[in-house]
C-alpha atoms as a PDB file:
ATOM      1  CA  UNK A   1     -17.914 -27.317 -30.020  1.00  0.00           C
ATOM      2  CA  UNK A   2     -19.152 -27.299 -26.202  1.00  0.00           C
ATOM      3  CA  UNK A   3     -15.614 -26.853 -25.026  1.00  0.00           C
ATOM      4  CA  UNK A   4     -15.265 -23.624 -27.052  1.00  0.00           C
ATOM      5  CA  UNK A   5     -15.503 -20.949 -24.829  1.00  0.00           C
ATOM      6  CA  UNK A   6     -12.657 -22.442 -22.605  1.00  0.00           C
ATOM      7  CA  UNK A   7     -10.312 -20.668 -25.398  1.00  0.00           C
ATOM      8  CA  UNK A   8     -10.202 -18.120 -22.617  1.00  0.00           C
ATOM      9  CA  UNK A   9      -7.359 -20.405 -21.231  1.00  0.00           C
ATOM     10  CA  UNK A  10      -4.954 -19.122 -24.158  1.00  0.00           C
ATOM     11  CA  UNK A  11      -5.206 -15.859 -22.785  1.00  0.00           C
ATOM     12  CA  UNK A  12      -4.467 -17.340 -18.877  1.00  0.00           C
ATOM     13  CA  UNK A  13      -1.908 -19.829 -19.704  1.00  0.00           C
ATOM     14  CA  UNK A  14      -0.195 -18.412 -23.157  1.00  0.00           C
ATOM     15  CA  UNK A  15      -0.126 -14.597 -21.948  1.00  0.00           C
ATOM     16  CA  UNK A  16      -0.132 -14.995 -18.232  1.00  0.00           C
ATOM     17  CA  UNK A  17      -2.871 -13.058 -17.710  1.00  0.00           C
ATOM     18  CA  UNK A  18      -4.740 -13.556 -14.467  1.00  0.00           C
ATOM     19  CA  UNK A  19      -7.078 -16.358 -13.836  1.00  0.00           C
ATOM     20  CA  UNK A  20      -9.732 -14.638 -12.091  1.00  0.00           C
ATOM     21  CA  UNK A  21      -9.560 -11.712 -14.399  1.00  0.00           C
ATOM     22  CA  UNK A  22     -10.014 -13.729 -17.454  1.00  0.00           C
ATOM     23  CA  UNK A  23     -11.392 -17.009 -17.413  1.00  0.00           C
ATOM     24  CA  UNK A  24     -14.939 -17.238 -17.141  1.00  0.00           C
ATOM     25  CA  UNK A  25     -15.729 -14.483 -18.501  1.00  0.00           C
ATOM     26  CA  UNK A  26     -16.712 -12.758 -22.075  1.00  0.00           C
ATOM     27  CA  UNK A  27     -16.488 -16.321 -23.487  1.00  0.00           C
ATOM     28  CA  UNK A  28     -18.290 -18.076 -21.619  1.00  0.00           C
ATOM     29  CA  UNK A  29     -21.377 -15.198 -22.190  1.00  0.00           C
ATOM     30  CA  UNK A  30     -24.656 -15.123 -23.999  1.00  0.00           C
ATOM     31  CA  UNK A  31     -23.434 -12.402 -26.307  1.00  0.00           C
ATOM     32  CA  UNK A  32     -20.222 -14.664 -27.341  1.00  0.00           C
ATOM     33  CA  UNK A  33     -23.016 -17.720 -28.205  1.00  0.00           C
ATOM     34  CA  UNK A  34     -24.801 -15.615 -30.274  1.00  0.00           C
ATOM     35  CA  UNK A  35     -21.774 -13.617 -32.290  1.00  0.00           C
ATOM     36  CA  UNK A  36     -20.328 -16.952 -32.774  1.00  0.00           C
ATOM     37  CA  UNK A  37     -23.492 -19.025 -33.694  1.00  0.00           C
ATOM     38  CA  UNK A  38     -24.227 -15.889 -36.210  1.00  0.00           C
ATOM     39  CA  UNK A  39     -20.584 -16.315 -37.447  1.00  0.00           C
ATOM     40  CA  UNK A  40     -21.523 -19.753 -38.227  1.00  0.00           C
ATOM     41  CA  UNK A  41     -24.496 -19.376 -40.016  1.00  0.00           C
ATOM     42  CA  UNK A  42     -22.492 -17.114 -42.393  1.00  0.00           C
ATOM     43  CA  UNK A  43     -19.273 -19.345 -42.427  1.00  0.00           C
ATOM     44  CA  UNK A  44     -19.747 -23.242 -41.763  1.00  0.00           C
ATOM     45  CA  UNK A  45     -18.535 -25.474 -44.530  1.00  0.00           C
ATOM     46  CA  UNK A  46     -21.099 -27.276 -46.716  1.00  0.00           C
ATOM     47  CA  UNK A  47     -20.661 -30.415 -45.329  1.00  0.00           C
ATOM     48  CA  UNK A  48     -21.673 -29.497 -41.737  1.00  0.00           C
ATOM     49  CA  UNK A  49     -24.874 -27.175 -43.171  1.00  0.00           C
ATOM     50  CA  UNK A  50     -26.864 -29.537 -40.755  1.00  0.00           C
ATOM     51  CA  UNK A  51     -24.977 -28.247 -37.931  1.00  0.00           C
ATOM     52  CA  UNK A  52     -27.693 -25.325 -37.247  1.00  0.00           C
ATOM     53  CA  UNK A  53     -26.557 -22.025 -35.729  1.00  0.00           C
ATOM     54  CA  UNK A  54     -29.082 -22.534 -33.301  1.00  0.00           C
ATOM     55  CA  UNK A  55     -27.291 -26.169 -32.300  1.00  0.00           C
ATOM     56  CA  UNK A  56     -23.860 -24.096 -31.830  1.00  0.00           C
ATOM     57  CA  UNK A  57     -26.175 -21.401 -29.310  1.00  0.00           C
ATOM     58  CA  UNK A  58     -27.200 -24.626 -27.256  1.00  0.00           C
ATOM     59  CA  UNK A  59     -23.869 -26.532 -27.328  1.00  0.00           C
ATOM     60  CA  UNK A  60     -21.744 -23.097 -25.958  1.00  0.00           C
ATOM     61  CA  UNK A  61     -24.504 -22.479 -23.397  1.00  0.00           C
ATOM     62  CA  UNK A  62     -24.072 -25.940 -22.346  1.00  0.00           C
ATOM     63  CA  UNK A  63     -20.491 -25.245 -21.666  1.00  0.00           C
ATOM     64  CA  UNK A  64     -21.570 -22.645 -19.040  1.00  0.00           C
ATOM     65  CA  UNK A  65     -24.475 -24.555 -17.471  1.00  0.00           C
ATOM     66  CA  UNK A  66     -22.044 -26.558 -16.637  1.00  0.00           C
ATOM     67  CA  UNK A  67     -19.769 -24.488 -15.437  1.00  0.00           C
ATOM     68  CA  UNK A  68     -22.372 -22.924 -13.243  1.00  0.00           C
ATOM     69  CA  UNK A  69     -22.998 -26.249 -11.934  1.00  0.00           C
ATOM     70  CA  UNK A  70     -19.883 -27.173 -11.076  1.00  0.00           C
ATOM     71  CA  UNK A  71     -18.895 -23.090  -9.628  1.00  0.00           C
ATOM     72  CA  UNK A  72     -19.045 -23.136  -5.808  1.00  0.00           C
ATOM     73  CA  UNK A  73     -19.044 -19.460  -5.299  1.00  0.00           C
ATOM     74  CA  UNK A  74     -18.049 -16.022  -7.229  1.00  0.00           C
ATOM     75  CA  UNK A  75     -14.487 -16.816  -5.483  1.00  0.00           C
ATOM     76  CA  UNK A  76     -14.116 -19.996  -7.551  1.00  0.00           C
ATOM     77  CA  UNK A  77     -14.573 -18.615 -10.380  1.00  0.00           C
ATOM     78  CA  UNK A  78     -18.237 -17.978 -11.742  1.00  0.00           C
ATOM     79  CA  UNK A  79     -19.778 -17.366 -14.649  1.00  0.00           C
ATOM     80  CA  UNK A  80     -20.456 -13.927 -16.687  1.00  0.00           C
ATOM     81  CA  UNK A  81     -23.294 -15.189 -18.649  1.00  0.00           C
ATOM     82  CA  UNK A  82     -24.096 -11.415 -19.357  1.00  0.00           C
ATOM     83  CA  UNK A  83     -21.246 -10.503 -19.863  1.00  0.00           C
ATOM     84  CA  UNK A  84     -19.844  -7.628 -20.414  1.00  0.00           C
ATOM     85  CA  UNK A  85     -23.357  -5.792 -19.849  1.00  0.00           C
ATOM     86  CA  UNK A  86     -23.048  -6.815 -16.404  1.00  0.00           C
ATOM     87  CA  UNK A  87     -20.094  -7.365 -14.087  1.00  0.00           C
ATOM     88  CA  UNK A  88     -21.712 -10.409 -11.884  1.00  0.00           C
ATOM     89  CA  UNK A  89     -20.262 -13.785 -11.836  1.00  0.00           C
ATOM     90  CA  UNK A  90     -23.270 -16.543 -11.025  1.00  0.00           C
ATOM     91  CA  UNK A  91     -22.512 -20.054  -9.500  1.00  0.00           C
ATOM     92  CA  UNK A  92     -24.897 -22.226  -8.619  1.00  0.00           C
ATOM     93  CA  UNK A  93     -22.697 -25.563  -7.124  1.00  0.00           C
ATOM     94  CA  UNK A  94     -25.183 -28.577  -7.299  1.00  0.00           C
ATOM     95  CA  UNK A  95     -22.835 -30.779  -9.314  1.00  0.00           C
ATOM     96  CA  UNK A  96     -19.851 -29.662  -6.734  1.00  0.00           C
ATOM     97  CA  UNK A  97     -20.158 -32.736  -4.339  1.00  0.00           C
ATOM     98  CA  UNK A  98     -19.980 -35.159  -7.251  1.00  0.00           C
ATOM     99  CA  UNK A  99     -17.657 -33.621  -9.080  1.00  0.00           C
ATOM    100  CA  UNK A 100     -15.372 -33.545  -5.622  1.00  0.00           C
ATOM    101  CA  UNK A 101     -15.086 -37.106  -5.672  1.00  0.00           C
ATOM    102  CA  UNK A 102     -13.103 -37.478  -8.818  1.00  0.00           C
ATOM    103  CA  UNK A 103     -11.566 -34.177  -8.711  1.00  0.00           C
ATOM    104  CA  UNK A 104      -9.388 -31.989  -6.286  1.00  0.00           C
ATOM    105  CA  UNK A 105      -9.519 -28.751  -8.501  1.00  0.00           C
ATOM    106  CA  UNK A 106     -11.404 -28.205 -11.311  1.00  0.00           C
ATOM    107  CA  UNK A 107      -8.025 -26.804 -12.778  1.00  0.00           C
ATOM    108  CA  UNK A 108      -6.050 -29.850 -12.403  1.00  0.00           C
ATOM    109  CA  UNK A 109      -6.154 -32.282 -15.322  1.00  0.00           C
ATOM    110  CA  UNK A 110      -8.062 -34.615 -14.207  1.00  0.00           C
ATOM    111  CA  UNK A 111     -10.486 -31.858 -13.107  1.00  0.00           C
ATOM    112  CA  UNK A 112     -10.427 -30.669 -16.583  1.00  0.00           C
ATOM    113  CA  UNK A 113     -10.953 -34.042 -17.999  1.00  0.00           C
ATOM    114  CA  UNK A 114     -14.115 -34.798 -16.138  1.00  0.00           C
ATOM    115  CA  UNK A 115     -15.722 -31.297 -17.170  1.00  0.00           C
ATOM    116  CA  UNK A 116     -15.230 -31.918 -20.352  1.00  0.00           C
ATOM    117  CA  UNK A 117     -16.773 -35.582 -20.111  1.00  0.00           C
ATOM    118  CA  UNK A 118     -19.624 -33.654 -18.438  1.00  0.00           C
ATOM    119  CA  UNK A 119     -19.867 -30.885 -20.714  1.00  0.00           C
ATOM    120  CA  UNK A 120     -19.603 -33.698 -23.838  1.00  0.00           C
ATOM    121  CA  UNK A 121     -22.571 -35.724 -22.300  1.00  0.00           C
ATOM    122  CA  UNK A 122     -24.694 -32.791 -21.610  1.00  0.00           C
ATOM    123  CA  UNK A 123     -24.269 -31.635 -25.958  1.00  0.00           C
ATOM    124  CA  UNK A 124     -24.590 -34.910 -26.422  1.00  0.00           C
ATOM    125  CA  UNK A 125     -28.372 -34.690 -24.100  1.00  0.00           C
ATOM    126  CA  UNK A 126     -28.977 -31.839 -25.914  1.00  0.00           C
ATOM    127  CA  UNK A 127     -28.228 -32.608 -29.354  1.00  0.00           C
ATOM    128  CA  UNK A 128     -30.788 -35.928 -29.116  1.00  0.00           C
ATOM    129  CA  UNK A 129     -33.265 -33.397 -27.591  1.00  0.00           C
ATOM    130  CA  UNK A 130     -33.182 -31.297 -30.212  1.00  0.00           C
ATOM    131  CA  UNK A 131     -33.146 -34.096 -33.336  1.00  0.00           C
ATOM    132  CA  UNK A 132     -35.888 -35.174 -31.065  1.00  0.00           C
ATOM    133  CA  UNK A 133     -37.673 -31.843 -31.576  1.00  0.00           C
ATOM    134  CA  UNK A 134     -37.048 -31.513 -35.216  1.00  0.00           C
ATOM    135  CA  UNK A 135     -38.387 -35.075 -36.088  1.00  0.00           C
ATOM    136  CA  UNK A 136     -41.803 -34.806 -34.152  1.00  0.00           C
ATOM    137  CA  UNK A 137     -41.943 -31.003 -35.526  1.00  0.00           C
ATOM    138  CA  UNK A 138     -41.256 -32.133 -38.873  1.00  0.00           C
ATOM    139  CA  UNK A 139     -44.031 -35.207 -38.442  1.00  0.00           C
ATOM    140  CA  UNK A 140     -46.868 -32.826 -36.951  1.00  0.00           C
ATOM    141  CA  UNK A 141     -46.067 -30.299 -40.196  1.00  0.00           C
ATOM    142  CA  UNK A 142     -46.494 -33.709 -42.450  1.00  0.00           C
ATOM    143  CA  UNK A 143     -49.470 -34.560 -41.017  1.00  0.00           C
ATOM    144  CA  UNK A 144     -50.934 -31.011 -41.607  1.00  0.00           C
ATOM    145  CA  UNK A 145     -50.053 -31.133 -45.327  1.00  0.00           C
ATOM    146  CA  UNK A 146     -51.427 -34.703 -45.680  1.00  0.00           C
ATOM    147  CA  UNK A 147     -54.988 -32.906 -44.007  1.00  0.00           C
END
């Protein structure tokens, strides 16, 4: 689910539309999260009814924090989180030096692969977080009925 908004990529590679006009951008904003968390609330499959709409908000936003963290500069490519309200790509490069070592180009396979091992552990963080959340929540709202 985290790697979802890097569908912009169909439009770049299958199309041939321009990198820096493309990727990075409406997909990878807060108003994308939330129309495609909402369409999940309406849509998900029984079987996944755990799998809040608020869990989908947090995994796609995790996709950009990352790629924030990992954008040296507007001219590689940063982020429209507000997108398309405004026109302002942010970057904000502290994972850049480590993600150098193992990668030339964050465009290159193995520069692909290694943001989406860091985009996986970061849902994963988040994900344990949140069942973290929900199971002391859930305990303190016990305890109150119990009292």
């Amino acid at each position: 689910m985290a790697i979802l908004p890097d569908f912009d990529f169909v439009l770049v590679w299958g199309l041939g539309l321009s990198l820096q006009d493309f990727h990075r951008t409406f997909s990878h904003s807060l108003i994308s999260f939330a129309l495609v968390s909402l369409l999940w609330a309406f849509l998900r499959p029984t079987c996944l009814k755990e799998v809040s709409p608020q869990l989908v908000f947090v995994l796609l936003a995790s996709h950009s924090v990352v790629d924030l963290a990992c954008t040296a500069d507007v001219m590689d490519h940063g982020v429209e989180l507000f997108g398309p309200l405004l026109d302002v790509r942010l970057g904000w490069p502290v994972l850049v030096p480590l993600y150098r070592l193992f990668a030339e180009s964050p465009f290159s396979l193995q520069g692909a692969l290694l943001f989406t091992f860091l985009e996986l552990m970061l849902a994963l963080l988040l994900w344990f977080l949140m069942r973290l959340f929900r199971s002391f929540r859930d305990s303190r709202v016990y305890q109150e009925v119990e009292d």
